[in-house]
C-alpha atoms as a PDB file:
ATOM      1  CA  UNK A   1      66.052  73.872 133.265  1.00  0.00           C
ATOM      2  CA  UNK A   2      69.921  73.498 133.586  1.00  0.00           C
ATOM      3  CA  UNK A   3      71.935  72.196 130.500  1.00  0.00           C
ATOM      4  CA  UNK A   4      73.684  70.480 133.428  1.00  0.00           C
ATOM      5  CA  UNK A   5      69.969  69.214 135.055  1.00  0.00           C
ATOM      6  CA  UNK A   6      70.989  65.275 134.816  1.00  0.00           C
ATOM      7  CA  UNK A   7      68.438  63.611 132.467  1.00  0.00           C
ATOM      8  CA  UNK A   8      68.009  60.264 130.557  1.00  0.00           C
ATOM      9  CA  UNK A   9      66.037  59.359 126.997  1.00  0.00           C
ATOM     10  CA  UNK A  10      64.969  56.328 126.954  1.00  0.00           C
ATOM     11  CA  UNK A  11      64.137  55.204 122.930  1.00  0.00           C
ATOM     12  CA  UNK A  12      62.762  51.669 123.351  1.00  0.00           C
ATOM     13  CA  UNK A  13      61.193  51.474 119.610  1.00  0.00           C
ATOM     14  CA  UNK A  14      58.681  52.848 117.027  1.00  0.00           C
ATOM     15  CA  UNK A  15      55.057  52.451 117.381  1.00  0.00           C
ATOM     16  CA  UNK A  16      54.978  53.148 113.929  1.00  0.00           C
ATOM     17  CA  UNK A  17      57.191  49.630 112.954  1.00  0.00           C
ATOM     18  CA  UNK A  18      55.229  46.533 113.406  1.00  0.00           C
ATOM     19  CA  UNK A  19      57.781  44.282 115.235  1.00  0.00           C
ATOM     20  CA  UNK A  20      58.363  47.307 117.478  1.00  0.00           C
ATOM     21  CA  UNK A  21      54.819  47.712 118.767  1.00  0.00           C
ATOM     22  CA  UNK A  22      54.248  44.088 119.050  1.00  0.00           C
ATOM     23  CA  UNK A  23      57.033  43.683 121.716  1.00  0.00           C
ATOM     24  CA  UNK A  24      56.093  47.180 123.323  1.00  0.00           C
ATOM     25  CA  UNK A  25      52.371  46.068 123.677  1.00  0.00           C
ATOM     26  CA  UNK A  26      52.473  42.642 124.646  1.00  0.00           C
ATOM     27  CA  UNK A  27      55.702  42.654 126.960  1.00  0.00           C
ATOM     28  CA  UNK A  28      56.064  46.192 128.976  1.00  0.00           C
ATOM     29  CA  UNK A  29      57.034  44.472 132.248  1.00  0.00           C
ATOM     30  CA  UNK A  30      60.275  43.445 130.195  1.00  0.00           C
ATOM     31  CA  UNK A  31      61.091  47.081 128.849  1.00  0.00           C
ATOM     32  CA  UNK A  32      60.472  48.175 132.969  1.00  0.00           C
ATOM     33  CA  UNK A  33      62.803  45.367 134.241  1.00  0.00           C
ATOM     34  CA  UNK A  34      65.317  46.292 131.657  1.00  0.00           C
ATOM     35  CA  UNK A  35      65.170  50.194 132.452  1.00  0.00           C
ATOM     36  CA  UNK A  36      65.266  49.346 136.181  1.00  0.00           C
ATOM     37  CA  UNK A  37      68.162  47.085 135.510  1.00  0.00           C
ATOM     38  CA  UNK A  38      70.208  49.625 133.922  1.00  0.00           C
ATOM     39  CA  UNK A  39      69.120  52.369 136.336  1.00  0.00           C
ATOM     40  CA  UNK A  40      70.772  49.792 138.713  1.00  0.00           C
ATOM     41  CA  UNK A  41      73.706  49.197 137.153  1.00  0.00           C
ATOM     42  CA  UNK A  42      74.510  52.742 136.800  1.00  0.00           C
ATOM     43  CA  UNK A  43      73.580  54.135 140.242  1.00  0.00           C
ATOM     44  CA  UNK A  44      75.868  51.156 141.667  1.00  0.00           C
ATOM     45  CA  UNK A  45      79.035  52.065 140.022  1.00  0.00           C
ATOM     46  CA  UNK A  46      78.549  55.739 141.712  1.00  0.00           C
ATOM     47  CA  UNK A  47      78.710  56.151 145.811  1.00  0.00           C
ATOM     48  CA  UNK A  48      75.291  58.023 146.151  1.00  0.00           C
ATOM     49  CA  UNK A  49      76.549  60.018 148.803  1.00  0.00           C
ATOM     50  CA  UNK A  50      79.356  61.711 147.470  1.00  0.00           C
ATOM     51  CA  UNK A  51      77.892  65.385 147.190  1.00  0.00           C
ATOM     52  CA  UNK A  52      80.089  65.775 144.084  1.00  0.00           C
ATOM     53  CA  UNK A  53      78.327  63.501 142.274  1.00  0.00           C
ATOM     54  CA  UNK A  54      74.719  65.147 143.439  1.00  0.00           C
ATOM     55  CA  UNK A  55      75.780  68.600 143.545  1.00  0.00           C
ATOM     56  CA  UNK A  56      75.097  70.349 140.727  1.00  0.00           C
ATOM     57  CA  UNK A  57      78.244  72.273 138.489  1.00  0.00           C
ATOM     58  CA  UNK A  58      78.418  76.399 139.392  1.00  0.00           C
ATOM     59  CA  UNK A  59      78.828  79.101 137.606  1.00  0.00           C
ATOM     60  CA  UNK A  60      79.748  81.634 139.894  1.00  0.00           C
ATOM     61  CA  UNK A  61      79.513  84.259 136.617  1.00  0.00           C
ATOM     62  CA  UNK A  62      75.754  83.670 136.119  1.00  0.00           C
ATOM     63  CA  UNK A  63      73.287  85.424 138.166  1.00  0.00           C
ATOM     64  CA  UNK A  64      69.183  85.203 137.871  1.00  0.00           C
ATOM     65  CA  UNK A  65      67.021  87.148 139.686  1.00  0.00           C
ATOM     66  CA  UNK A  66      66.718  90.595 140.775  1.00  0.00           C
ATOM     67  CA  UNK A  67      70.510  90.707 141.850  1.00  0.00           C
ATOM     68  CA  UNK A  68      71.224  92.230 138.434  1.00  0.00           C
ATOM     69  CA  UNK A  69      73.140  90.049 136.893  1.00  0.00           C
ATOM     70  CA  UNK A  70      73.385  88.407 133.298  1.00  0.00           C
ATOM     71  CA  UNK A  71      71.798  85.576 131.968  1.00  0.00           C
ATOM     72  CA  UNK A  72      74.401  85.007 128.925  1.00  0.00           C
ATOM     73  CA  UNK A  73      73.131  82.327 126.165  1.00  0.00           C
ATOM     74  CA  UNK A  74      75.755  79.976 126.772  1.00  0.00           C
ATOM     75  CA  UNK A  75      77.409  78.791 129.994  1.00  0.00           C
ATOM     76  CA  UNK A  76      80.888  81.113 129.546  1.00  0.00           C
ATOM     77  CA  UNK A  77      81.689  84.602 130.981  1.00  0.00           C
ATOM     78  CA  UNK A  78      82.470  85.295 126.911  1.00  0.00           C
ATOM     79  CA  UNK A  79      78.655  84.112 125.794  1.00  0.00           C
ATOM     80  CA  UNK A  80      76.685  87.365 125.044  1.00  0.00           C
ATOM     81  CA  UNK A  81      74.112  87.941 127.450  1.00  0.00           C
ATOM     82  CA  UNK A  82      70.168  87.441 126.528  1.00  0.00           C
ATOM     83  CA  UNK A  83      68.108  90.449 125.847  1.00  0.00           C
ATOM     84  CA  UNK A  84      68.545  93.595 126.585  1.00  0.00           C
END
């Protein structure tokens, strides 16, 4: 996967605390409507169509397959490539 894959952690408490598990247990539909409401939020401030905001970045530099190119171990023409 991409370093620039878009991707969200979502910590909503311990099962290990007490108070935690409790409120993870008992109320789950209000952790959902909470993550759904921020999902919301954020996708609203962002016009879903604008292909700059779904297009993923390019490297132009990085090349995988069997075109012969070099898979480097950080996302700059400088990074030394992987392997041999």
């Amino acid at each position: 996967m991409s370093p620039y894959t878009p991707a969200v952690l979502i910590e909503l408490g311990y099962l290990s605390h007490p108070k935690d598990r409790e409120r993870l247990t008992r109320y789950p539909e209000m952790y959902a409507e909470a993550i759904l409401a921020g999902f919301g939020r954020y996708f609203s401030t962002r016009r879903q169509m604008d292909e700059g905001f779904l297009t993923p970045l390019v490297f132009p530099w990085v090349s995988i397959g069997n075109t012969g190119g070099p898979v480097r171990l950080r996302p700059s023409p400088e990074s030394p490539p992987c392997g041999t």
